[in-house]
PDB file of N, CA and C in Angstrom:
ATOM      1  N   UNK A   1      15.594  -2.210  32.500  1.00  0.00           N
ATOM      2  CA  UNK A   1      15.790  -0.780  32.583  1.00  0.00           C
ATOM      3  C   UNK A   1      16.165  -0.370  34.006  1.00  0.00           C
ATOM      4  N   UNK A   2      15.155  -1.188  34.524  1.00  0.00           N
ATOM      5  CA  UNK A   2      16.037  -0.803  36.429  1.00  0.00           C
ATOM      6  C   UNK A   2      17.330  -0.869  36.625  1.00  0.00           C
ATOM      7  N   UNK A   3      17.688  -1.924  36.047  1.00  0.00           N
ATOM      8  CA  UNK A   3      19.251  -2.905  36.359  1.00  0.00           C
ATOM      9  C   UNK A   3      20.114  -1.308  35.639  1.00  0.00           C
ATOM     10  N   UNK A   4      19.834  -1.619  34.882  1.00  0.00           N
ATOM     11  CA  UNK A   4      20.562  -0.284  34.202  1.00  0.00           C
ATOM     12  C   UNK A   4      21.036   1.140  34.704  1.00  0.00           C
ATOM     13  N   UNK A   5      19.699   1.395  35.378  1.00  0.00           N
ATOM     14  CA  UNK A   5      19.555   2.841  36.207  1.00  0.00           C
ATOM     15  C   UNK A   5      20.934   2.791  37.178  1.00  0.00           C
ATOM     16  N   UNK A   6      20.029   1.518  38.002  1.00  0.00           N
ATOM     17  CA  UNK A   6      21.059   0.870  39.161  1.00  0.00           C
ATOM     18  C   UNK A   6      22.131   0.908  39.514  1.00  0.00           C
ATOM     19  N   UNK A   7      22.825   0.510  37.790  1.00  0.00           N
ATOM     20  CA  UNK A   7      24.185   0.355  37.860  1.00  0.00           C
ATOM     21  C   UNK A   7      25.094   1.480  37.347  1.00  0.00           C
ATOM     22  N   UNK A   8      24.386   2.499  37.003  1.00  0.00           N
ATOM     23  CA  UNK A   8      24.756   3.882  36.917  1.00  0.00           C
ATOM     24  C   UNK A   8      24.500   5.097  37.811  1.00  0.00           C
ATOM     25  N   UNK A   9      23.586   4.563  38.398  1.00  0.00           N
ATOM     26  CA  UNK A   9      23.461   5.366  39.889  1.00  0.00           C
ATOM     27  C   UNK A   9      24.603   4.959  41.013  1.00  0.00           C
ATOM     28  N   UNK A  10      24.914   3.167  41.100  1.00  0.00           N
ATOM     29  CA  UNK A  10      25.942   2.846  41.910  1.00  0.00           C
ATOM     30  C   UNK A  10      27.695   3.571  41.431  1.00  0.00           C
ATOM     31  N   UNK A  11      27.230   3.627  40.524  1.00  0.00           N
ATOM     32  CA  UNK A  11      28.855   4.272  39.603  1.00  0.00           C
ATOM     33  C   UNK A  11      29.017   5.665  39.964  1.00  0.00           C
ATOM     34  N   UNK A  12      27.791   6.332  39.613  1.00  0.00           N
ATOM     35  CA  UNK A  12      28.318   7.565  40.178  1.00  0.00           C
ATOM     36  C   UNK A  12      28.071   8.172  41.738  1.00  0.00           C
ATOM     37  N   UNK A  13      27.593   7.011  42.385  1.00  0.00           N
ATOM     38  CA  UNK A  13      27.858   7.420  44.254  1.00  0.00           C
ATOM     39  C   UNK A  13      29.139   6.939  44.322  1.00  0.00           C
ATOM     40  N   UNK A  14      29.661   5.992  43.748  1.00  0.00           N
ATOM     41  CA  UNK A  14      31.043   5.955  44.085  1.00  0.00           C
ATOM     42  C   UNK A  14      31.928   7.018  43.455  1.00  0.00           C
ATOM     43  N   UNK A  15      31.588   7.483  42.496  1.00  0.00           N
ATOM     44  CA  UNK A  15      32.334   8.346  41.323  1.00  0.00           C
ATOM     45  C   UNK A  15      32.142  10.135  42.594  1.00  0.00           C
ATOM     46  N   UNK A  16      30.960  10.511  42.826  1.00  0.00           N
ATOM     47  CA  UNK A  16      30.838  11.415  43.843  1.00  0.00           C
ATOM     48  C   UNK A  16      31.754  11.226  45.396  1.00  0.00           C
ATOM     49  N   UNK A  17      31.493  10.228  46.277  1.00  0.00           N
ATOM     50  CA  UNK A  17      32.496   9.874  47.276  1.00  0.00           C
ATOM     51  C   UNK A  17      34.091  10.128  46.680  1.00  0.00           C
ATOM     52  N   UNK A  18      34.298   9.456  45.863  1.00  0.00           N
ATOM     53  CA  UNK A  18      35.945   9.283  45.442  1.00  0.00           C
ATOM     54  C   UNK A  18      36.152  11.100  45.386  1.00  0.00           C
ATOM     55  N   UNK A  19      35.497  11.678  44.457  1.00  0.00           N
ATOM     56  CA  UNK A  19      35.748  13.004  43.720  1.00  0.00           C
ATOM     57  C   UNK A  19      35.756  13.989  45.380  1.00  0.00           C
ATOM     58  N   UNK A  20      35.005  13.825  46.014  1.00  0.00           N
ATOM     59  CA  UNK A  20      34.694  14.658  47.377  1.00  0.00           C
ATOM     60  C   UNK A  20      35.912  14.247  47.995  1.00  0.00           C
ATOM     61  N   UNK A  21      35.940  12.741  48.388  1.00  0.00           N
ATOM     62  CA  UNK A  21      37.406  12.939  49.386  1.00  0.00           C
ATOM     63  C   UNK A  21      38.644  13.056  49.144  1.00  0.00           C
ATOM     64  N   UNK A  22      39.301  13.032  47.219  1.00  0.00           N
ATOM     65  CA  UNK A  22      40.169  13.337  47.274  1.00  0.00           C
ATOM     66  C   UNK A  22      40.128  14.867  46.742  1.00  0.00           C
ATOM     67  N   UNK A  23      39.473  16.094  46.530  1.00  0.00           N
ATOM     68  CA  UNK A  23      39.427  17.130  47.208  1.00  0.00           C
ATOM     69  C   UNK A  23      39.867  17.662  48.191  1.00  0.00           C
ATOM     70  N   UNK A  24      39.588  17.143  49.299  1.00  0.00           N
ATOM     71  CA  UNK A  24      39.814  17.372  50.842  1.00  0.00           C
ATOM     72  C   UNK A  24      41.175  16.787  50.854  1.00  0.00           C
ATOM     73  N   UNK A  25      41.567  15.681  50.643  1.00  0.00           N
ATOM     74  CA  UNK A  25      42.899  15.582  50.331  1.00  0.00           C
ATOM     75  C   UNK A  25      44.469  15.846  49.876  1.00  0.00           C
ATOM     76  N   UNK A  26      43.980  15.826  48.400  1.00  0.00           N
ATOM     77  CA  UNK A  26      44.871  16.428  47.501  1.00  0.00           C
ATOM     78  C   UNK A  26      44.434  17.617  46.329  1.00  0.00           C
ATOM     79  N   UNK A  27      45.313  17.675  45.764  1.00  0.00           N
ATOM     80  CA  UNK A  27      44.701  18.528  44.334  1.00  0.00           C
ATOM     81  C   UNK A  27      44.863  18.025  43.486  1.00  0.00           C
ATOM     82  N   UNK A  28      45.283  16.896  43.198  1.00  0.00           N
ATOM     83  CA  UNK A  28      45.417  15.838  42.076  1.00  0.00           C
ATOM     84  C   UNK A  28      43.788  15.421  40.949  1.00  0.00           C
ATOM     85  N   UNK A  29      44.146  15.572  40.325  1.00  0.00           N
ATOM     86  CA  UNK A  29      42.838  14.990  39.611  1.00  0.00           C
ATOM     87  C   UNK A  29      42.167  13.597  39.277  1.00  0.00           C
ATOM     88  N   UNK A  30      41.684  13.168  39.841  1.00  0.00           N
ATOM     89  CA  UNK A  30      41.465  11.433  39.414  1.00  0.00           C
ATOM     90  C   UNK A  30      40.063  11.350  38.736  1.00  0.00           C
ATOM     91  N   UNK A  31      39.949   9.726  38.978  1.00  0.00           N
ATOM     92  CA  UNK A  31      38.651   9.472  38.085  1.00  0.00           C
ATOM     93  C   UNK A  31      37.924  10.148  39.400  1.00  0.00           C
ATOM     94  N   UNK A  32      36.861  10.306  38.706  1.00  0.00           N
ATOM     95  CA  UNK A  32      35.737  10.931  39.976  1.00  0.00           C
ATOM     96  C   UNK A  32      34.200  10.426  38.991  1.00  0.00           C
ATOM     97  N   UNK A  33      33.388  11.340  39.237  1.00  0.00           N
ATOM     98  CA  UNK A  33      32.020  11.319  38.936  1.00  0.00           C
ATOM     99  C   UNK A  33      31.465  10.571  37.698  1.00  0.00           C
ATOM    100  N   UNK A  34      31.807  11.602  36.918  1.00  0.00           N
ATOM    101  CA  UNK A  34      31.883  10.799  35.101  1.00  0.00           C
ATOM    102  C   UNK A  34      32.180   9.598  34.879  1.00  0.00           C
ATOM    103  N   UNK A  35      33.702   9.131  35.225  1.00  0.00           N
ATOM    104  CA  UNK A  35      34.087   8.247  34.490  1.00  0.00           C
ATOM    105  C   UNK A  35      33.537   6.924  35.229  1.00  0.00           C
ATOM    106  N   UNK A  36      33.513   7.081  36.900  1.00  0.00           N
ATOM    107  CA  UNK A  36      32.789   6.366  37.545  1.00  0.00           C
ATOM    108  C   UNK A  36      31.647   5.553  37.323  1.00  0.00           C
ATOM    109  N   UNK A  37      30.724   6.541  36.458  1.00  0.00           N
ATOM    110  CA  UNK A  37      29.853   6.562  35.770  1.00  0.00           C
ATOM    111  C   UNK A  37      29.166   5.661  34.622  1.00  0.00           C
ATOM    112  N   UNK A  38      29.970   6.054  33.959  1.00  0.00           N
ATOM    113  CA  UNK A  38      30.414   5.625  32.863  1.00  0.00           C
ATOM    114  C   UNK A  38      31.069   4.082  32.965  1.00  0.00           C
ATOM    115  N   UNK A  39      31.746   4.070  33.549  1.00  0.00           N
ATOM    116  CA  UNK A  39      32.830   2.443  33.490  1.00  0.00           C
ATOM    117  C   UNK A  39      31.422   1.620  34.192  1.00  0.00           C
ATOM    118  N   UNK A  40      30.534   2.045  35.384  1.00  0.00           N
ATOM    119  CA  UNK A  40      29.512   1.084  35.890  1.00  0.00           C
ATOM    120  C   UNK A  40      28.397   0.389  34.441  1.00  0.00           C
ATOM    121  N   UNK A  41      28.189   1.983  33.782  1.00  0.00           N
ATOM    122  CA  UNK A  41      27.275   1.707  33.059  1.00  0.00           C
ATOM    123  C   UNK A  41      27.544   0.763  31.694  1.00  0.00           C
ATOM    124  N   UNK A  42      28.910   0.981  31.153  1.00  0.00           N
ATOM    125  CA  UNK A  42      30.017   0.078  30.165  1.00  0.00           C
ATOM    126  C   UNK A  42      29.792  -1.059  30.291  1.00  0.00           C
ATOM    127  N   UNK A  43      30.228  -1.486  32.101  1.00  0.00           N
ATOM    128  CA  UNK A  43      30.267  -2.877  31.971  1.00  0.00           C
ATOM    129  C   UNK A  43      29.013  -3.726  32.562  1.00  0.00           C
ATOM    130  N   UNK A  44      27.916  -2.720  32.676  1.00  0.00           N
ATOM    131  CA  UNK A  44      26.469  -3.523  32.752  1.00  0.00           C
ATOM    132  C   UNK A  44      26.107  -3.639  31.783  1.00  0.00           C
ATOM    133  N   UNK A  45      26.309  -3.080  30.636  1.00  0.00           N
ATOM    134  CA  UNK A  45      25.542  -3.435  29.516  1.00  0.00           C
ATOM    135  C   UNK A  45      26.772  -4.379  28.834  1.00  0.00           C
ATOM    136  N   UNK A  46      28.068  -4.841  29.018  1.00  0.00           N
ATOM    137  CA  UNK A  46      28.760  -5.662  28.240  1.00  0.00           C
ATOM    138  C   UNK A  46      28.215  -7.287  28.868  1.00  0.00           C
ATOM    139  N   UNK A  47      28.156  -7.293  30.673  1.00  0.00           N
ATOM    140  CA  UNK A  47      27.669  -7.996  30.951  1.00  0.00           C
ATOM    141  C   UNK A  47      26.305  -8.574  30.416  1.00  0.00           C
ATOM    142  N   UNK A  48      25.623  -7.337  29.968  1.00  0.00           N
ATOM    143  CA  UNK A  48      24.042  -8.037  29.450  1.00  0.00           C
ATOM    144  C   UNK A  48      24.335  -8.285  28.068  1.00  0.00           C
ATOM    145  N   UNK A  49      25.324  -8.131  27.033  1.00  0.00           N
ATOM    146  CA  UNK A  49      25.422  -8.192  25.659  1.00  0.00           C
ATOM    147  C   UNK A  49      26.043  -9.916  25.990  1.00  0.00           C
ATOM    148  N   UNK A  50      26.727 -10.435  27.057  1.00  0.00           N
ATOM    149  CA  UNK A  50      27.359 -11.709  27.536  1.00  0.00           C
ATOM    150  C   UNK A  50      26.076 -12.571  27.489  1.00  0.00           C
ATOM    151  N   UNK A  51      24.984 -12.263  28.253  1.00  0.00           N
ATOM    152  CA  UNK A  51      24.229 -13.031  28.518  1.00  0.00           C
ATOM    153  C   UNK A  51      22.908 -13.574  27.078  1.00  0.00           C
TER     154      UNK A  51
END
């Protein structure tokens, strides 16, 4: 359950950073927070369905 948290907490600090600096950047829309999110948490649990 940690591992899990972990790897959805790491998804969306990157998903927050990305979303903040291209703000300040551009006005373009990219992946940001959510999907960040989401894709960490996807492929921790495909990794644990592997094992």
């Amino acid at each position: 359950m940690l591992r899990l948290f972990l790897a959805f907490l790491a998804g969306a600090i990157m998903g927050w950073e990305r979303e903040r600096f291209i703000k300040d950047v551009s006005r373009q829309r990219c992946a940001g927070f959510r999907a960040y999110s989401l894709v960490c948490f996807g492929s921790f649990l495909f990794g644990l369905a592997s094992i």
